[in-house]
C-alpha atoms as a PDB file:
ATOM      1  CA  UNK A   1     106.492 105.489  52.898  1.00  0.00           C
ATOM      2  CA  UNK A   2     108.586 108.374  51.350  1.00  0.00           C
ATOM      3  CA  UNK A   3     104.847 109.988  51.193  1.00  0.00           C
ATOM      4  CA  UNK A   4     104.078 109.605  54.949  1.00  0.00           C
ATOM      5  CA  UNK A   5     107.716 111.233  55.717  1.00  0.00           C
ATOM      6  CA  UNK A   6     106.898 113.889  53.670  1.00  0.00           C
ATOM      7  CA  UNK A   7     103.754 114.493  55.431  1.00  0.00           C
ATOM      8  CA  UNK A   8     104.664 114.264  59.239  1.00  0.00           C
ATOM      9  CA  UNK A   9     106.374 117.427  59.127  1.00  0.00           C
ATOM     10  CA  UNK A  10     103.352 119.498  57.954  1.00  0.00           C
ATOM     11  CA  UNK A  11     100.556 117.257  60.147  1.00  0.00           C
ATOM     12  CA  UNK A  12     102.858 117.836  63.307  1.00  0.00           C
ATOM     13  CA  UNK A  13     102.610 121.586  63.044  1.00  0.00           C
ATOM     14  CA  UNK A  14     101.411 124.251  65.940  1.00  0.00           C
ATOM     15  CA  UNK A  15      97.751 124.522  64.432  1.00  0.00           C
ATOM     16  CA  UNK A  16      96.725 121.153  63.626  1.00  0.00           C
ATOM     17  CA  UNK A  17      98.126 119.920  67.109  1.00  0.00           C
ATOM     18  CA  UNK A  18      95.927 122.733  69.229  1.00  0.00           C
ATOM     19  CA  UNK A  19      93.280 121.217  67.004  1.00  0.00           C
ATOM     20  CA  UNK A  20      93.874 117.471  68.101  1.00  0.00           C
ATOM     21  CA  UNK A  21      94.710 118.439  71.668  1.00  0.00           C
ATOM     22  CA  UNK A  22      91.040 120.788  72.080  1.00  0.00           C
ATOM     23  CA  UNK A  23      89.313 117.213  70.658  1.00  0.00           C
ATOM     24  CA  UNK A  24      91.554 115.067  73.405  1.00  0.00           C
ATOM     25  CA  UNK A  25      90.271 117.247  75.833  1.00  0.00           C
ATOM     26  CA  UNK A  26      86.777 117.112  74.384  1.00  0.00           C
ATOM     27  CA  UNK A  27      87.073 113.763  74.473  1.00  0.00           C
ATOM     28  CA  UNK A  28      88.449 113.486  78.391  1.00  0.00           C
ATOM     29  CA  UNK A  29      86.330 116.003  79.286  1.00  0.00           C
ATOM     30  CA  UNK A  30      83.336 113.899  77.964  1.00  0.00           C
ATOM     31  CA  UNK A  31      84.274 110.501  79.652  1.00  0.00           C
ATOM     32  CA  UNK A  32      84.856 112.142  83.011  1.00  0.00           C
ATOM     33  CA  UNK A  33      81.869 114.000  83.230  1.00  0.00           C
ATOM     34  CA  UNK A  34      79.670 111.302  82.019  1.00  0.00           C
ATOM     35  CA  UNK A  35      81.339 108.366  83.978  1.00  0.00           C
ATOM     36  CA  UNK A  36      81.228 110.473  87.229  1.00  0.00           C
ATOM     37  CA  UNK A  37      77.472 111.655  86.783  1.00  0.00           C
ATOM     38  CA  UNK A  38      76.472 107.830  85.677  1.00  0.00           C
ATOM     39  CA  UNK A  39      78.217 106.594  88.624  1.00  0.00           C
ATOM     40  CA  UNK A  40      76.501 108.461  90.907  1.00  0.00           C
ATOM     41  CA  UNK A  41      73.226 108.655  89.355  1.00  0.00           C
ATOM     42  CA  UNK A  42      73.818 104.489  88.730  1.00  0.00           C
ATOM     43  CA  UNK A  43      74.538 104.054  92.797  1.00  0.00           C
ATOM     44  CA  UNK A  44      71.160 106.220  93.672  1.00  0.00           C
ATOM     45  CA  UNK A  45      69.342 103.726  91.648  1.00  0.00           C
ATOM     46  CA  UNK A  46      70.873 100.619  93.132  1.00  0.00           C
ATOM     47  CA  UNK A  47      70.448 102.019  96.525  1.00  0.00           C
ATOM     48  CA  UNK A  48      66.893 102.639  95.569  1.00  0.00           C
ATOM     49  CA  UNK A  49      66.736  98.806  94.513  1.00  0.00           C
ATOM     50  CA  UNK A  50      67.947  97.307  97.612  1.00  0.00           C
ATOM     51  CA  UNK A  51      65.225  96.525 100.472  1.00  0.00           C
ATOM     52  CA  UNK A  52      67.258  96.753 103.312  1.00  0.00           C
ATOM     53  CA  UNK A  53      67.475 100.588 102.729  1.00  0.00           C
ATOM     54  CA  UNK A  54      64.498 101.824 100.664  1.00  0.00           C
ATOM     55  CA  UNK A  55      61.214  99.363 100.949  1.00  0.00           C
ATOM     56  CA  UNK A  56      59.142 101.383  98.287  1.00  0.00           C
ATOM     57  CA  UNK A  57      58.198  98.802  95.447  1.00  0.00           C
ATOM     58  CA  UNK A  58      57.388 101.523  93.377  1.00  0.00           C
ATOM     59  CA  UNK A  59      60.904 102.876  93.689  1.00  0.00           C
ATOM     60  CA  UNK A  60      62.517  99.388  92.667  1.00  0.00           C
ATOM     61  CA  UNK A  61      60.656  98.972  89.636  1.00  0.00           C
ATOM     62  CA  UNK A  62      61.573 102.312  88.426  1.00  0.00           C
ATOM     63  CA  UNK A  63      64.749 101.770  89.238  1.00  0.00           C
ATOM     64  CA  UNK A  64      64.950  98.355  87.490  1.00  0.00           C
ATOM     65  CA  UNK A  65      63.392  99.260  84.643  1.00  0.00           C
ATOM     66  CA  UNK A  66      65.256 101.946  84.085  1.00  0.00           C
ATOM     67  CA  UNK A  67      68.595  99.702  84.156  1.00  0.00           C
ATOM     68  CA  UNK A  68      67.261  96.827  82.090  1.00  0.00           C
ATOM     69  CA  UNK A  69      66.191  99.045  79.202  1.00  0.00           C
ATOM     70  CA  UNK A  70      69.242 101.365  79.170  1.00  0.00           C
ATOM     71  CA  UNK A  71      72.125  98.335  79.620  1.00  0.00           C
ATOM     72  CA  UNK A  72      70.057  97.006  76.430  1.00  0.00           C
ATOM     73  CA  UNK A  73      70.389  99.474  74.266  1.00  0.00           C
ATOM     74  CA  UNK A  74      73.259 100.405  71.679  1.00  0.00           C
ATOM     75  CA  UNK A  75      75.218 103.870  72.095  1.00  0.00           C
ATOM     76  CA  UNK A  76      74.514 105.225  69.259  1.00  0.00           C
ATOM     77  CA  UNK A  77      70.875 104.566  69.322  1.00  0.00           C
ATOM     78  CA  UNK A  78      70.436 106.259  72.835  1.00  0.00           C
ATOM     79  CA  UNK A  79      73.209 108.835  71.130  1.00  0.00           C
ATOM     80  CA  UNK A  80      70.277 109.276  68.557  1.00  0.00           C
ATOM     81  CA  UNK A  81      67.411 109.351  71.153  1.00  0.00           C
ATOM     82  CA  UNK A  82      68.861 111.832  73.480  1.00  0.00           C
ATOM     83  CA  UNK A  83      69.887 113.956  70.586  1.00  0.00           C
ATOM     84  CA  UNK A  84      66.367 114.403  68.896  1.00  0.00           C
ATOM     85  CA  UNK A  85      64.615 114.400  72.962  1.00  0.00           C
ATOM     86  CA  UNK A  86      65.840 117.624  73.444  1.00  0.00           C
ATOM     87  CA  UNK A  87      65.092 118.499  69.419  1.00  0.00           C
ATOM     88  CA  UNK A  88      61.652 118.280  70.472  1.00  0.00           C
ATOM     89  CA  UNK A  89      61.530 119.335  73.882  1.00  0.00           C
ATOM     90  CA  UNK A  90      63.216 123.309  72.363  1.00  0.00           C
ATOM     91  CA  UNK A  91      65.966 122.830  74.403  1.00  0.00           C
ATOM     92  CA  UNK A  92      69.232 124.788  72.689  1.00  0.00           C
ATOM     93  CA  UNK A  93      71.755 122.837  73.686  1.00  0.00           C
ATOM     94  CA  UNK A  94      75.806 121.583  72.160  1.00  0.00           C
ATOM     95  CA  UNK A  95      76.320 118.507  70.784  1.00  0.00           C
ATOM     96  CA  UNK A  96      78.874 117.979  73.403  1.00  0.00           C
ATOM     97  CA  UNK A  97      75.933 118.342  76.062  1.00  0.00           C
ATOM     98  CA  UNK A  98      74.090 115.728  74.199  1.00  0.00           C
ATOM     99  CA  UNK A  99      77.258 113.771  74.312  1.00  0.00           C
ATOM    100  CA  UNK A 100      77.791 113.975  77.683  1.00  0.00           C
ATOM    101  CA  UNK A 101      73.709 113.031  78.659  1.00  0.00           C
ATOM    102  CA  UNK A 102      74.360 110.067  76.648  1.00  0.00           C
ATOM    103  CA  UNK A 103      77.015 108.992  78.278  1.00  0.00           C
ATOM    104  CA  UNK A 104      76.020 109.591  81.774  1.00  0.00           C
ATOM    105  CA  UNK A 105      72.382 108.190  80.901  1.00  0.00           C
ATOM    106  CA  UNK A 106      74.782 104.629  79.666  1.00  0.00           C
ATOM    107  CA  UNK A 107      77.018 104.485  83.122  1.00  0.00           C
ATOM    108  CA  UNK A 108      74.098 105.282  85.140  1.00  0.00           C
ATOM    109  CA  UNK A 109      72.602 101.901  84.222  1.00  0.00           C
ATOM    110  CA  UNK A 110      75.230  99.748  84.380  1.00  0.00           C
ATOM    111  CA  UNK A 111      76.971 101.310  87.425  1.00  0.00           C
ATOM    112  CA  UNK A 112      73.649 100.423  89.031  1.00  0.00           C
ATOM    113  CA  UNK A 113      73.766  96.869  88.101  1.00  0.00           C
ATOM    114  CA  UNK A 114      77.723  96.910  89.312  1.00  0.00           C
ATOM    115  CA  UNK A 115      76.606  98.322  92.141  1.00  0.00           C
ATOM    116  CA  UNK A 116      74.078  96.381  92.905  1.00  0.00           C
ATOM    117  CA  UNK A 117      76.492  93.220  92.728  1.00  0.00           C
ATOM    118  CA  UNK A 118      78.496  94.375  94.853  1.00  0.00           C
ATOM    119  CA  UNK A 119      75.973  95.367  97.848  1.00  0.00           C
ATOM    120  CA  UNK A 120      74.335  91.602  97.361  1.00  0.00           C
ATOM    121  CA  UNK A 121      77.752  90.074  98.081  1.00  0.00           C
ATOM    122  CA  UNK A 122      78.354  91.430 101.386  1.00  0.00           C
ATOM    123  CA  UNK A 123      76.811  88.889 103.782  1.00  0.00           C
ATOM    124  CA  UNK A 124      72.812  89.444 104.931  1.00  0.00           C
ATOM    125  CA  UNK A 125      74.821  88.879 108.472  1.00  0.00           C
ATOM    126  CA  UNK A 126      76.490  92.197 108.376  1.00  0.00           C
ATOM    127  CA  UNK A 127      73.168  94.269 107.661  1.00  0.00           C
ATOM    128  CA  UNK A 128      71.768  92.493 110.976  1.00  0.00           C
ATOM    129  CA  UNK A 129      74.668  92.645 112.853  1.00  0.00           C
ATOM    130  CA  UNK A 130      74.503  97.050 111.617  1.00  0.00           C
ATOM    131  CA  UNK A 131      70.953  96.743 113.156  1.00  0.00           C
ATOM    132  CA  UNK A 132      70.951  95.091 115.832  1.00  0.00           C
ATOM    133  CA  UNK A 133      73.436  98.159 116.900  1.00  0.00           C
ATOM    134  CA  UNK A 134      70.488  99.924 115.661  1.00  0.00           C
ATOM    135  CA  UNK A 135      72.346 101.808 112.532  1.00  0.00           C
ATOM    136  CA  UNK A 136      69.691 103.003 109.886  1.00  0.00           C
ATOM    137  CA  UNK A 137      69.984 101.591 106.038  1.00  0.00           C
ATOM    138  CA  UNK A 138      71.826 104.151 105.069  1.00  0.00           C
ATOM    139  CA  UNK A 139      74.220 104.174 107.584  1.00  0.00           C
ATOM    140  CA  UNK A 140      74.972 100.574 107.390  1.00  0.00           C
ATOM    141  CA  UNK A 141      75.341 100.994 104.187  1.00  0.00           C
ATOM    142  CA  UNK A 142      77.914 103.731 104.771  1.00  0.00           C
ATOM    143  CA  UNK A 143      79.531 102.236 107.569  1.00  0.00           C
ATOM    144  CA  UNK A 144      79.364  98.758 107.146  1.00  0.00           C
ATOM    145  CA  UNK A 145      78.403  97.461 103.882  1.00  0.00           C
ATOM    146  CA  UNK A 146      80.244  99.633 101.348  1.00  0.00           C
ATOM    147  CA  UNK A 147      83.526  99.254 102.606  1.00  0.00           C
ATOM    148  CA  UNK A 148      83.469  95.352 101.769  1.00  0.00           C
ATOM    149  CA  UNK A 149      81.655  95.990  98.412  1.00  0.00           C
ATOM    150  CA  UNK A 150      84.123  98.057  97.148  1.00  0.00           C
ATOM    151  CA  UNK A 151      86.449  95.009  95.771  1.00  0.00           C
ATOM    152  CA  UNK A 152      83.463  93.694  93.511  1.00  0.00           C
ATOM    153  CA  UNK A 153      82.190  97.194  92.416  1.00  0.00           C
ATOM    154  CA  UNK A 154      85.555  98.747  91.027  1.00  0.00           C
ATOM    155  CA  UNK A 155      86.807  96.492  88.714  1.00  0.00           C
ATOM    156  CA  UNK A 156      83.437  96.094  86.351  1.00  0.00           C
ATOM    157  CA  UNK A 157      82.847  99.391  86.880  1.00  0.00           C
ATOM    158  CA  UNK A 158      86.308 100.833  85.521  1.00  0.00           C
ATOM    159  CA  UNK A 159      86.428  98.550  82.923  1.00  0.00           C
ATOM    160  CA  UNK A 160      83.368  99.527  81.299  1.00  0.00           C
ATOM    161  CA  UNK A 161      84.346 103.152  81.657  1.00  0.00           C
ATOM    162  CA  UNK A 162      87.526 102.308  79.504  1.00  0.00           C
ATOM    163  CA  UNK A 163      84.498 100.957  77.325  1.00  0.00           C
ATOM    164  CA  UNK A 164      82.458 103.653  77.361  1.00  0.00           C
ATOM    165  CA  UNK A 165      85.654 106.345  76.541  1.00  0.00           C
ATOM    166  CA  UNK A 166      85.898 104.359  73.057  1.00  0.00           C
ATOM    167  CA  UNK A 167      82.129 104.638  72.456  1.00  0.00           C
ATOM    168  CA  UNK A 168      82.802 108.441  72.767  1.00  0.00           C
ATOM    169  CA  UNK A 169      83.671 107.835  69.390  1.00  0.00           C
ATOM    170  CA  UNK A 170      80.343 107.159  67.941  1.00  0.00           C
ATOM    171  CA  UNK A 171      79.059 110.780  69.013  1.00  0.00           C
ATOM    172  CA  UNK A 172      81.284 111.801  65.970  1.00  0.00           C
ATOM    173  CA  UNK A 173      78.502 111.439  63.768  1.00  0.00           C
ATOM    174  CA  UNK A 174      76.480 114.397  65.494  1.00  0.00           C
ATOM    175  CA  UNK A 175      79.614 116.515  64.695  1.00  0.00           C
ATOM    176  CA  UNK A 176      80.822 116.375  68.516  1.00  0.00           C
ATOM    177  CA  UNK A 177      84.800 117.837  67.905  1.00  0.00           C
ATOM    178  CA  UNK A 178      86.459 114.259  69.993  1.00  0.00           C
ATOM    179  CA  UNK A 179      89.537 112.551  68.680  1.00  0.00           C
ATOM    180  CA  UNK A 180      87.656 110.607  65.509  1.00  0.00           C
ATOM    181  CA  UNK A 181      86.188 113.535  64.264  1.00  0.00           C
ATOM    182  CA  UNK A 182      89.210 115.298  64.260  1.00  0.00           C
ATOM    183  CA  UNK A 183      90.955 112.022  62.560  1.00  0.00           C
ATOM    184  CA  UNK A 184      88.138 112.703  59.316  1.00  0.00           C
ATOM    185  CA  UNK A 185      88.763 116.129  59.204  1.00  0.00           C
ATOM    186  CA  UNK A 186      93.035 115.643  58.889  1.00  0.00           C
ATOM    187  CA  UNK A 187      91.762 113.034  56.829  1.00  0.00           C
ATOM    188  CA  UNK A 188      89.549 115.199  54.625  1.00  0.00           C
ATOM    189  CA  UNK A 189      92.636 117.706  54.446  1.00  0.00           C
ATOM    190  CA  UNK A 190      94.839 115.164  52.370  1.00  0.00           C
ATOM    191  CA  UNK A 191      96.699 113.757  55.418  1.00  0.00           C
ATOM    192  CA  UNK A 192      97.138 109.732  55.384  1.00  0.00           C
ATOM    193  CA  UNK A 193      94.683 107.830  56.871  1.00  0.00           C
ATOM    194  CA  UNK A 194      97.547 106.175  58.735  1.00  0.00           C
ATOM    195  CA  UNK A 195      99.353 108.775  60.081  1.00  0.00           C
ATOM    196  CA  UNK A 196      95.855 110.217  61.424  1.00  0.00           C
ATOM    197  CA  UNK A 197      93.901 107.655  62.625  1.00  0.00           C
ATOM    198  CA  UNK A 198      97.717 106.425  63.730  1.00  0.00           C
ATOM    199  CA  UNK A 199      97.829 109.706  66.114  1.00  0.00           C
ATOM    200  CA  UNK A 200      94.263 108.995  67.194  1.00  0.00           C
ATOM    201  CA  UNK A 201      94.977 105.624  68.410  1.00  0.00           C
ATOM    202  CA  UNK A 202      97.851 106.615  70.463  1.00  0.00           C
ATOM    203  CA  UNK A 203      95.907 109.098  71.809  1.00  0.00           C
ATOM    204  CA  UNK A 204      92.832 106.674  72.786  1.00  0.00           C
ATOM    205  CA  UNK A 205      95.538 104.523  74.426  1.00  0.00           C
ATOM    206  CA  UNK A 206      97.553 106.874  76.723  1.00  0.00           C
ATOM    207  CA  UNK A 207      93.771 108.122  77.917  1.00  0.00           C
ATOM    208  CA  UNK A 208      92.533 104.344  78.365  1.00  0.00           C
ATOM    209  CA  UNK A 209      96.116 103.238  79.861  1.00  0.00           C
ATOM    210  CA  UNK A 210      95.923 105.873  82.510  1.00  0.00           C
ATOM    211  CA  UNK A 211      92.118 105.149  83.664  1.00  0.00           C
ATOM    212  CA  UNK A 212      93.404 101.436  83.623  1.00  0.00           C
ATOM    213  CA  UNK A 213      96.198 102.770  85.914  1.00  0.00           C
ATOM    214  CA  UNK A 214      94.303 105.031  88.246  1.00  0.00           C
ATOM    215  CA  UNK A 215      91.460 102.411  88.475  1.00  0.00           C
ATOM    216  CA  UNK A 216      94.012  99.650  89.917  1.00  0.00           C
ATOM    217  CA  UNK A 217      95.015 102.334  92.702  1.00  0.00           C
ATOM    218  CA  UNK A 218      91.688 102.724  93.801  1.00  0.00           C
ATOM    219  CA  UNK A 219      91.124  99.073  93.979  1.00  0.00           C
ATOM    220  CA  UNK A 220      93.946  99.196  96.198  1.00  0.00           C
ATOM    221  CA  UNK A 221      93.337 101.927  98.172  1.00  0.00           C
ATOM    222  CA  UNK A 222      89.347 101.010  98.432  1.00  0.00           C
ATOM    223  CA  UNK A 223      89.802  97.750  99.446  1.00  0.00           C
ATOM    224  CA  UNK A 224      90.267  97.263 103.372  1.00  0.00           C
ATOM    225  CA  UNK A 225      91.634  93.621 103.577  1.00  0.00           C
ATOM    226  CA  UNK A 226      94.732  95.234 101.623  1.00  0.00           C
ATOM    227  CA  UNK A 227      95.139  97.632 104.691  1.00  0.00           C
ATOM    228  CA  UNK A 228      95.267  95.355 107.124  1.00  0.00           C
ATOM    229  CA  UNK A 229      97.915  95.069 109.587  1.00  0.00           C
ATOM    230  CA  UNK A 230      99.670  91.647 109.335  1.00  0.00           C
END
């Protein structure tokens, strides 16, 4: 104990906290950019898989194939995957790109299968009630549909983005500079394991606490039956 106080003062100083705060940001900046490209990327392909808007089989079984294979495998195997694709393809690119791609490539699948739950639990009655007033797929989709999906697509979906911003971790091991890498290199520096991984895990929480906070506002603010006049 008389150790750790001895150390606080010297791993609290101005250099090794702009070095902690540039991997939080790596780190943030790597969840948000990934979650929001998967998301997107994961709705195209559960729009794509739903046959009241797109009727290509083709399209479908891309679509599902590319979700069934992707929710199946580990993170740090499609870390791995990504990371010696664009080895091979002569692509120069950061390890923080290859980051990111794997984390989008990860929320696009199962933001599509979230997705895709929540379109299938809006009645079949209000697609034919959106065309009988002769609304196209995608505007019944729009219109209609989404609105009442919202409820069952949020809550999956932002928990496994609090999910996915602790497998950010794992891209440690291709030297991406996030919060555990910079816990092994304090570590590597003589500081206690405690006191860094410590800081780390504070850190991890206030940036999962937050996206826990900001997810249960737009439940609320997504979800029509909780704007309803009484």
């Amino acid at each position: 104990m008389d150790r750790l106080l001895e150390e606080i003062p010297r791993f609290f100083n101005y250099y090794n906290m702009i070095f902690i705060g540039q991997a939080f940001f790596y780190t943030t900046a790597m969840s948000f950019i990934g979650c929001t490209v998967g998301f997107a990327a994961g709705f195209g392909l559960a729009v794509m898989r739903h046959e009241r808007i797109f009727r290509s089989l083709v399209l479908r079984l891309l679509a599902i194939t590319y979700t069934e294979i992707f929710r199946r495998i580990p993170f740090l195997v499609k870390l791995m995957v990504v990371f010696f694709a664009f080895q091979l393809s002569g692509l120069e690119v950061s390890m923080f790109t290859v980051a990111v791609t794997t984390v989008a490539l990860s929320a696009a699948a199962f933001a599509s299968e979230n997705v895709r739950a929540g379109l299938e639990s809006v009645h079949d009655n209000q697609w034919d009630a959106a065309e009988a007033m002769n609304m196209g797929g995608l505007t019944a989709l729009r219109r209609v549909v989404l609105p009442q999906s919202w409820p069952v697509i949020i809550p999956p979906s932002m928990t496994y983005s609090v999910g996915l911003v602790k497998s950010t971790s794992i891209a440690s091991q291709i030297g991406v500079l996030e919060l555990t890498y910079a816990a092994k290199v304090m570590t590597n520096k003589g500081f206690s394991a405690f006191l860094c991984y410590g800081t780390i895990l504070v850190l991890y929480f206030v940036l999962c606490f937050s996206l826990n906070r900001f997810a249960a506002w737009l439940e609320t603010r997504l979800d029509p039956t909780r704007h309803r006049p009484a």
